[in-house]
Protein backbone atom coordinates (compact mmCIF):
# COMPACT_ATOMS: atom_id res chain seq x y z
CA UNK A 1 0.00 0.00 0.00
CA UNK A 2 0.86 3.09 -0.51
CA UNK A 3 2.77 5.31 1.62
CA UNK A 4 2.17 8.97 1.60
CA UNK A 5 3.50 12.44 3.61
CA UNK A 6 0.75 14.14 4.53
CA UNK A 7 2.17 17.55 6.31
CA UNK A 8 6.01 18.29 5.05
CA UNK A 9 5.76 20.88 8.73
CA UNK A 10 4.40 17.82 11.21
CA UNK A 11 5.99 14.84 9.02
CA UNK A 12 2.76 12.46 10.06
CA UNK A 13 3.57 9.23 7.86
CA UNK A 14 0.15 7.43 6.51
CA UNK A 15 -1.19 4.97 4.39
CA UNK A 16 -3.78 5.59 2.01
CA UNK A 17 -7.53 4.19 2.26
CA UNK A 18 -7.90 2.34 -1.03
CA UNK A 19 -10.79 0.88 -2.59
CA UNK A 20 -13.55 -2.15 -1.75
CA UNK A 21 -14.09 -0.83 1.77
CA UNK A 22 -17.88 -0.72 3.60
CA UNK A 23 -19.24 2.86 4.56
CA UNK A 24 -21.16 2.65 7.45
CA UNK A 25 -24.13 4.44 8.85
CA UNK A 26 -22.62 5.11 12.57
CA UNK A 27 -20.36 7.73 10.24
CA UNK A 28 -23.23 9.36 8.79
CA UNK A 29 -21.91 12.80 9.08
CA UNK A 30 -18.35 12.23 7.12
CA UNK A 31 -18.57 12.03 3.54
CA UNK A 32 -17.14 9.33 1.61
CA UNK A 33 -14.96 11.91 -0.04
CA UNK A 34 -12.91 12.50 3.36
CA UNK A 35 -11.85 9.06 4.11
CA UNK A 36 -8.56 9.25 2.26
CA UNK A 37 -5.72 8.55 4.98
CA UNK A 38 -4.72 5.88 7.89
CA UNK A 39 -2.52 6.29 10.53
CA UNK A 40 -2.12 3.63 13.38
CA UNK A 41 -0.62 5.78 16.48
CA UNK A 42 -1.34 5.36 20.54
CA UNK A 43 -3.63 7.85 20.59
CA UNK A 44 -6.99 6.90 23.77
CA UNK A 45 -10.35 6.23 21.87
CA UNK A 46 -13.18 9.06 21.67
CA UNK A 47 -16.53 8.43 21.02
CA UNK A 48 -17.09 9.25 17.47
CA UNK A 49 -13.40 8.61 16.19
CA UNK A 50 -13.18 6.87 12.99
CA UNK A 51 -10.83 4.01 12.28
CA UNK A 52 -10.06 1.88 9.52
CA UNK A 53 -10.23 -2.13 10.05
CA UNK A 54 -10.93 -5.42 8.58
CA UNK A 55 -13.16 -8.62 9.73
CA UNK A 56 -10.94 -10.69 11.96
CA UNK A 57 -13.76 -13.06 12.69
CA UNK A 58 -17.15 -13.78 12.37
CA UNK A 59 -19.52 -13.87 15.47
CA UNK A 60 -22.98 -12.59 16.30
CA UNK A 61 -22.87 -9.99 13.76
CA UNK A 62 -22.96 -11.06 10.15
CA UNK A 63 -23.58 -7.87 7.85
CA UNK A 64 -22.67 -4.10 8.18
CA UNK A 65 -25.91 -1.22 7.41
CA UNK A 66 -24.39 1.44 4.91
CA UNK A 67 -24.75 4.87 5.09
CA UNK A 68 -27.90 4.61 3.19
CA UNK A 69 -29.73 1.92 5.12
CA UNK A 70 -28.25 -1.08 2.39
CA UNK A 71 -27.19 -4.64 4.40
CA UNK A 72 -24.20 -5.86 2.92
CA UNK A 73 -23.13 -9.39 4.08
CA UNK A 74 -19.65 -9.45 5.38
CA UNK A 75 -16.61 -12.01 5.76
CA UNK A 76 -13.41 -12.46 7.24
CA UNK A 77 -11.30 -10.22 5.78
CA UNK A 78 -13.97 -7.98 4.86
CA UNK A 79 -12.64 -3.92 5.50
CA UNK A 80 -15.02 -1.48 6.50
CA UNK A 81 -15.07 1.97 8.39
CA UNK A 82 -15.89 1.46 12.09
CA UNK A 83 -16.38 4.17 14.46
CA UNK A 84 -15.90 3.96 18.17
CA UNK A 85 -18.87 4.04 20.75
CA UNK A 86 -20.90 2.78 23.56
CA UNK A 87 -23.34 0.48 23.68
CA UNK A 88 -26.44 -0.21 26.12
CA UNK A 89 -28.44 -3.37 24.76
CA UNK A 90 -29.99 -5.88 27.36
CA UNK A 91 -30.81 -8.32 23.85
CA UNK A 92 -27.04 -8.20 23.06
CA UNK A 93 -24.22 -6.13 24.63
CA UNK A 94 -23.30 -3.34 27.03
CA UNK A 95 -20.24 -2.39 25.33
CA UNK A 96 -18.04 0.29 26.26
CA UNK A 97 -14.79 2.42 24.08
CA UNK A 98 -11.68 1.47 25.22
CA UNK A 99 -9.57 3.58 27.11
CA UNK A 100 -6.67 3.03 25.30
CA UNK A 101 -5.71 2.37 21.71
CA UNK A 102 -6.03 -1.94 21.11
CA UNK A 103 -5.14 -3.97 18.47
CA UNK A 104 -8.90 -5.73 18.13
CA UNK A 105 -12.02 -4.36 19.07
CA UNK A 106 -16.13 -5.93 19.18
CA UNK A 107 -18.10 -5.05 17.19
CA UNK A 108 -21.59 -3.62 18.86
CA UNK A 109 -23.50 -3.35 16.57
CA UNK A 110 -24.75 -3.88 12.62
CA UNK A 111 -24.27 0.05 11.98
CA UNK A 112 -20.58 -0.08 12.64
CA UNK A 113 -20.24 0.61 16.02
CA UNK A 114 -16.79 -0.63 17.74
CA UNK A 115 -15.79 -1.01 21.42
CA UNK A 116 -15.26 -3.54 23.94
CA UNK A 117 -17.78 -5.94 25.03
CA UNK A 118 -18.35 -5.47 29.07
CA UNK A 119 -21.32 -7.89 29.57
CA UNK A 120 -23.01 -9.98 26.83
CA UNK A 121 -26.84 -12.01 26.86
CA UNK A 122 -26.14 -15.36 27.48
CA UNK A 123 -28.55 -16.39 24.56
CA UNK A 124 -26.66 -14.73 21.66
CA UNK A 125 -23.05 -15.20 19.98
CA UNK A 126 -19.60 -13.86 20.63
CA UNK A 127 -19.00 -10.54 18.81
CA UNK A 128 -17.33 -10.47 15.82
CA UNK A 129 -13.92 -9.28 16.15
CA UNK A 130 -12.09 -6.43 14.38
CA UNK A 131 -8.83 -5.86 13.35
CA UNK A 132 -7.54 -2.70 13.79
CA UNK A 133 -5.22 -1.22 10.57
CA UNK A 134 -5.35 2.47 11.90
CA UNK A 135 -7.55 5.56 12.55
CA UNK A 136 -9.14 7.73 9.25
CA UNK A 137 -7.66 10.76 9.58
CA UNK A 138 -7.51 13.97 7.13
CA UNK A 139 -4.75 15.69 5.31
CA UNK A 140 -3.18 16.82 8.36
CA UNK A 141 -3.40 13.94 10.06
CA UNK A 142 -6.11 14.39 12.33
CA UNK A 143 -8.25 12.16 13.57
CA UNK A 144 -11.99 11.80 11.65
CA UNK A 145 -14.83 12.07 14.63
CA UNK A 146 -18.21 11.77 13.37
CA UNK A 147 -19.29 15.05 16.55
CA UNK A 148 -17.07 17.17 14.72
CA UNK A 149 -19.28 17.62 11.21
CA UNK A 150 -22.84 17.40 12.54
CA UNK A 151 -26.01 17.30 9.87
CA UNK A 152 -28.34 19.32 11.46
CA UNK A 153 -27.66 22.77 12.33
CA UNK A 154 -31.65 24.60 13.81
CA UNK A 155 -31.39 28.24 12.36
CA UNK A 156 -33.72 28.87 15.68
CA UNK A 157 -31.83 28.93 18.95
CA UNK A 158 -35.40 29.91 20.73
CA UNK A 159 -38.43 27.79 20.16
CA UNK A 160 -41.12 29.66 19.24
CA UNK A 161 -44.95 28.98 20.33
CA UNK A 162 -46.91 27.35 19.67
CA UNK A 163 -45.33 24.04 17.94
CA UNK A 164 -45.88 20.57 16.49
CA UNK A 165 -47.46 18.23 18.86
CA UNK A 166 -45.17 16.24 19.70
CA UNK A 167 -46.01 12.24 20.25
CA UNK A 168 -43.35 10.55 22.72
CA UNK A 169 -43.43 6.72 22.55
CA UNK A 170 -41.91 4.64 25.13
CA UNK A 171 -41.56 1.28 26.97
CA UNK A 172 -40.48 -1.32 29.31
CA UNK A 173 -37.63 -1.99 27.07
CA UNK A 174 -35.39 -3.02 23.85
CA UNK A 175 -37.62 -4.81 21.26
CA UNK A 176 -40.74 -4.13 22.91
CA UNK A 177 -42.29 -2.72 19.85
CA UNK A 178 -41.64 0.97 20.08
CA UNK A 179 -40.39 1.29 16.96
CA UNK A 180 -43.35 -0.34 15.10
CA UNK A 181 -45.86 1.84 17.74
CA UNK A 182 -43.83 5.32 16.23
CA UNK A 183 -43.90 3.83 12.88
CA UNK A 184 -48.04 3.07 13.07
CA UNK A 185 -48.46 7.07 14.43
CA UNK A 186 -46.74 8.23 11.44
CA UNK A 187 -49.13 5.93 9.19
CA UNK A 188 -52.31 6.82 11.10
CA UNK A 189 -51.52 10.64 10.96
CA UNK A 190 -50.50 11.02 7.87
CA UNK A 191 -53.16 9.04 6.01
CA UNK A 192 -55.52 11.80 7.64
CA UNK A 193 -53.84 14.53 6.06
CA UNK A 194 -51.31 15.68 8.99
CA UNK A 195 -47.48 16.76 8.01
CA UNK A 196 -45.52 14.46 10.24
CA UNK A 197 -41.45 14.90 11.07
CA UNK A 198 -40.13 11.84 13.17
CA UNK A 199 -37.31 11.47 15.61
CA UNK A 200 -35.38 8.96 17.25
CA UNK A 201 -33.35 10.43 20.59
CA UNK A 202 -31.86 7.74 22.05
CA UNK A 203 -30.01 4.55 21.23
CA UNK A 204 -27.59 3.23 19.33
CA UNK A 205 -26.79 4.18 15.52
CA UNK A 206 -28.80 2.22 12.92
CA UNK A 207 -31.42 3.58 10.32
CA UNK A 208 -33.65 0.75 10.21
CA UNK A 209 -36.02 2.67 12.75
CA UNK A 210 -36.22 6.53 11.46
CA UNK A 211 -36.51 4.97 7.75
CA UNK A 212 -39.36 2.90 9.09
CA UNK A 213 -41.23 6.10 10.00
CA UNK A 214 -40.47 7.41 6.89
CA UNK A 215 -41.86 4.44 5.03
CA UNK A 216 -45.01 5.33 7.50
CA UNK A 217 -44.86 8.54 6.01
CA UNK A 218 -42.57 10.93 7.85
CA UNK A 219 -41.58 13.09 5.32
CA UNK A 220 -37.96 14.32 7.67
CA UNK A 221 -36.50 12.40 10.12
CA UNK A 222 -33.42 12.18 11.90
CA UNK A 223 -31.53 10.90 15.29
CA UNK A 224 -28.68 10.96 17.11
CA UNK A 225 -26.41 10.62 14.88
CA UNK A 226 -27.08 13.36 12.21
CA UNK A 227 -25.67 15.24 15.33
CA UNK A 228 -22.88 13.17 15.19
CA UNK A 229 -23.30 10.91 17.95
CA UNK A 230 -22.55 7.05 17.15
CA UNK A 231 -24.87 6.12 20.75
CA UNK A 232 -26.24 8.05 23.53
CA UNK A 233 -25.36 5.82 26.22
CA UNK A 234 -23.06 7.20 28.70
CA UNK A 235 -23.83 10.77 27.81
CA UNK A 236 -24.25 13.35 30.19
CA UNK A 237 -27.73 14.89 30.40
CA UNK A 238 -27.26 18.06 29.28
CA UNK A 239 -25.70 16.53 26.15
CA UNK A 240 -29.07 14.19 25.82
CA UNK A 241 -31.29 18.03 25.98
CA UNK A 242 -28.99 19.16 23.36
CA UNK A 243 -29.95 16.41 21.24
CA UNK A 244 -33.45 16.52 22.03
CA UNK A 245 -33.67 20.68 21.67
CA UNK A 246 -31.89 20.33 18.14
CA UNK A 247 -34.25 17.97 16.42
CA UNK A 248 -36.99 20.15 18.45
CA UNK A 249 -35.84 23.05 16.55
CA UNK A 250 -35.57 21.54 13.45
CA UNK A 251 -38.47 19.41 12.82
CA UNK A 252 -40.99 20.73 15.27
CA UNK A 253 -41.34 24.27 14.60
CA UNK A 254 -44.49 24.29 12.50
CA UNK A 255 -47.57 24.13 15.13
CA UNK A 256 -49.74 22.43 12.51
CA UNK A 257 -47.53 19.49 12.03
CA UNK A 258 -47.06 16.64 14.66
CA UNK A 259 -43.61 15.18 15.59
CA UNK A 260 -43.60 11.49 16.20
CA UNK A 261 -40.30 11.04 18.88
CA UNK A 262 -39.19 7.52 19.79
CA UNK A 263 -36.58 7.19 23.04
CA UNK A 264 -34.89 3.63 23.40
CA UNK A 265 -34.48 1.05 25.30
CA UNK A 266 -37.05 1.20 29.01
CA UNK A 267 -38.04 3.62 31.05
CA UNK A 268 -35.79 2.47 33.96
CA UNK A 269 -32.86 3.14 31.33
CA UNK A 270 -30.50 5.88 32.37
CA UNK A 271 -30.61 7.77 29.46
CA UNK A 272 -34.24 7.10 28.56
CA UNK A 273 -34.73 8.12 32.52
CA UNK A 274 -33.00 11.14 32.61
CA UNK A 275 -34.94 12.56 29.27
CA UNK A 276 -38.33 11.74 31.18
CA UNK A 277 -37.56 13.64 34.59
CA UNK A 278 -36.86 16.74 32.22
CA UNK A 279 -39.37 19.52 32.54
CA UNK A 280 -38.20 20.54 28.78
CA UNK A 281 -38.80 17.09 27.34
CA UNK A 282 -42.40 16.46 29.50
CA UNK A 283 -43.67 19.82 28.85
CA UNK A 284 -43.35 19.01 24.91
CA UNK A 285 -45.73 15.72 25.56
CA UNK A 286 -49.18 16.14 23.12
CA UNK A 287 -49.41 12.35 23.53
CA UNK A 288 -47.74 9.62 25.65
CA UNK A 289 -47.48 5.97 23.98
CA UNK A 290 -46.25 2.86 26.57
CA UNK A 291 -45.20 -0.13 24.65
CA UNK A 292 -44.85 -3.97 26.44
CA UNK A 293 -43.69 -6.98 25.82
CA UNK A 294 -46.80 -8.20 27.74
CA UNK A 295 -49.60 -7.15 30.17
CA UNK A 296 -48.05 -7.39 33.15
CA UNK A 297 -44.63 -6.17 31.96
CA UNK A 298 -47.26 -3.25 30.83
CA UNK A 299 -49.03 -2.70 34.46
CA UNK A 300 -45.15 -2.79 36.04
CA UNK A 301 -44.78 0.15 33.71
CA UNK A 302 -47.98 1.80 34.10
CA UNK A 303 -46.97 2.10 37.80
CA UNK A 304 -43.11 2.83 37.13
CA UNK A 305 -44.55 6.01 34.79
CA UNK A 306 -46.67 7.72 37.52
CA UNK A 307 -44.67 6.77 40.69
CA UNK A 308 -41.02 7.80 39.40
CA UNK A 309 -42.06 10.60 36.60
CA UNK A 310 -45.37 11.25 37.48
CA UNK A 311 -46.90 10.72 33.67
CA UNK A 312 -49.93 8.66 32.59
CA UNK A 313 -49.67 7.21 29.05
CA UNK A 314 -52.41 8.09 26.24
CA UNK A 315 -52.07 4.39 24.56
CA UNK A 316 -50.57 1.29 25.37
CA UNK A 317 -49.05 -0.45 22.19
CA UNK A 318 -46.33 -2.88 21.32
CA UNK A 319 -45.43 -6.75 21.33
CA UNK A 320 -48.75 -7.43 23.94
CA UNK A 321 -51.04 -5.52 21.76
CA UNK A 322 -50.81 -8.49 19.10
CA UNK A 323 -52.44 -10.90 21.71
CA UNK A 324 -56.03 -10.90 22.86
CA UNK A 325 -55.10 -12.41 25.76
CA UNK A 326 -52.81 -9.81 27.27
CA UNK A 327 -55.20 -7.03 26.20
CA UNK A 328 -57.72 -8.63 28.07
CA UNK A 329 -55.56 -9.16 31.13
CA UNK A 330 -54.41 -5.24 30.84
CA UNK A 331 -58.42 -4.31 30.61
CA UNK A 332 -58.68 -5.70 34.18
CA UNK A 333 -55.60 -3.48 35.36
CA UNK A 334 -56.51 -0.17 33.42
CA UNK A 335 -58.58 1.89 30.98
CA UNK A 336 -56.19 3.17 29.00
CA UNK A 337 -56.72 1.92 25.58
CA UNK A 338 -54.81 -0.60 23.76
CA UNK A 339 -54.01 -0.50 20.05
CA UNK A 340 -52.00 -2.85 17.57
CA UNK A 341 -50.02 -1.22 14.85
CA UNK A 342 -52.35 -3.01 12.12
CA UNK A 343 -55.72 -2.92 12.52
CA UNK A 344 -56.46 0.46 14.23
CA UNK A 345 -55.65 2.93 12.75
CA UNK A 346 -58.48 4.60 12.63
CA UNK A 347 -58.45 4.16 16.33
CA UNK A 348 -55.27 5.32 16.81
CA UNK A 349 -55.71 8.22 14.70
CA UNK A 350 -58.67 9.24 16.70
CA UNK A 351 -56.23 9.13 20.50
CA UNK A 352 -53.66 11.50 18.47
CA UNK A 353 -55.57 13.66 17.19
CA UNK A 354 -58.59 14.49 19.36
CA UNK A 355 -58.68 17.65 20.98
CA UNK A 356 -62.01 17.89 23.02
CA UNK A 357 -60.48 15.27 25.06
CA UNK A 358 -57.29 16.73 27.19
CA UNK A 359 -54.80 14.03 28.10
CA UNK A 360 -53.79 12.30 30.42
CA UNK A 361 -50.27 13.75 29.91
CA UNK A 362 -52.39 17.30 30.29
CA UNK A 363 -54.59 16.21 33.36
CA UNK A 364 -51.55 15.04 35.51
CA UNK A 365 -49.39 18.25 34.51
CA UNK A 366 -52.77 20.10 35.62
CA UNK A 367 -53.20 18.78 38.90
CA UNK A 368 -49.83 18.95 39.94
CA UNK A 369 -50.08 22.47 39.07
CA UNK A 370 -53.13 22.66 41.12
CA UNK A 371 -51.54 21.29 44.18
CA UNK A 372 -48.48 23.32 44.13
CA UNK A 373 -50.52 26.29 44.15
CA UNK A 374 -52.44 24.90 47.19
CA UNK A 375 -49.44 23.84 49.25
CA UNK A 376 -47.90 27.73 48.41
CA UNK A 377 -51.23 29.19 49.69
CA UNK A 378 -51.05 27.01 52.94
């Protein structure tokens, strides 16, 4: 391979990147154009920092997502673009970056993302492995990070009232259908007319749940990582508000639209925690959607919502709103209505949309108000 000079002032020997190699969507916000150069130097791992590898071995992960949402199958001795990150995923890994420079690395996740696997679920393979050939850097010899070129820069620093209605869905967990519930809202709103933008907050980088919105019909949507971030996890929670106050400012600022926003993982999640104790992410709630794996993984929630955040959901939706049974079983626990991505839409649309109703979102924030006053005038 190549060798090449890039600085004749700093003398930083690299290699160049040649062809055949996978692009993928945890480095959303580099262009193709800008991987170029390699370097391998003892530099400590950042989140975000781009490095340049091949397939050492196959495990639990079989096939890299591309920058534009394309699965490509990969082998040993496949080379791809990784990018450094954490990872918070009860079904697979917690995975964390290293905090030094290795010669192999996990990877976490299908988009890309690389670290070093902390605890893994028993049920499911060992990573794949990744060799290491260097870090991407540019013609100086800097180090690519995927924070330093974000996609989406809000012209609005203030928002502006009043906004879209926003729709927060939630739940007890990873694959608990949350994704399909946000997907269904997009469907049942927009086949009634409504502009809809959709978000994803949280999580770990991978497109396969904004584009499902969009196939719903969000016409813009976006996450994490057209900020630049390849995960939240581990982020401090004024860097989770940033994220949330961006896409807020960029896809929310037309009241007549709605804004479908999906936060990973459960409830009890740190991340997913922290956004829901926020006054600034609560007071942006037109519509609160729980999603279960089952009814009584749904009542646990139901109680976990009002006792630690104080919130009462609108709808209760994923995986136990595809059985009979567990509907009925949540009927005997609570009146909050149940709907299945499929076959309600109508229904569905109707709990969105309505505005003679207030919610229960609305009622809570409303009597909490009303006590406050009552324990000032005391």
């Amino acid at each position: 391979m190549t060798i090449s000079t890039i600085s004749p002032t700093n003398k930083i020997t690299t290699k160049k990147i040649g062809r055949g190699f996978i692009f993928p969507s945890a480095a959303l916000t580099i262009k193709p154009s800008q991987i170029k150069y390699y370097r391998l130097f003892d530099k400590p791992p950042q989140a975000g920092d781009l490095i340049y590898g091949i397939i050492d071995c196959i495990g639990q992960h079989s096939s890299l997502e591309n920058a534009s949402g394309r699965i490509h199958m990969i082998h040993d001795g496949t080379k791809a673009i990784f990018v450094f990150g954490n990872r918070y995923a009860p079904d697979f890994y917690e995975g964390l970056v290293p905090s030094e420079m290795t010669d192999e690395v996990n990877l976490l996740a299908r988009s890309g993302v690389v670290g070093v696997v902390k605890t893994k679920n028993s049920m499911i393979k060992d990573p794949t492995k990744v060799k290491i050939l260097g870090y991407v850097c540019d013609e100086k010899g800097d180090v690519l990070n995927t924070r330093d070129f974000p996609l989406i820069k809000p012209r609005n620093t203030i928002k502006k009232e009043p906004r879209s209605r926003m729709i927060l869905v939630c739940g007890t967990s990873m694959n608990s259908g949350k994704s399909m519930a946000a997907a269904a809202c997009c469907w049942a709103l927009t086949t009634i007319g409504y502009n809809v933008r959709a978000s994803k907050v949280t999580g770990t980088a991978s497109l396969k749940d904004i584009l499902l919105m969009n196939d719903a019909g969000a016409s813009r949507y976006a996450d994490f990582t057209y900020l630049g971030y390849p995960s939240t996890y581990l982020l401090t929670k004024q860097e989770l508000l940033s994220i949330f106050n961006q896409l807020d400012l960029k896809y929310a600022n037309n009241p007549k639209n709605f804004w479908v926003v999906e936060l990973a993982d459960g409830v009890i999640q740190r991340e997913t925690a922290m956004l829901l104790s926020s006054p600034e992410v609560v007071s942006r709630i037109h519509r609160l959607i729980f999603c279960a794996n089952d009814a009584f993984g749904a009542i646990g929630g139901l109680r976990t919502l009002k006792e630690k955040f104080n919130l009462i959901p609108d709808a209760i939706s994923g995986i136990c709103s595809s059985s009979p049974l567990h509907t009925r079983e949540l009927s005997e626990f609570t009146n909050i209505p149940v709907f299945n991505s499929t076959p309600y839409i109508s229904r569905l649309a109707d709990i969105l949309v309505n505005t003679c109703k207030p919610s229960s979102q609305a009622i809570t924030r409303a009597l909490s108000l009303k006590c406050n006053k009552k324990k000032t005038t005391v």
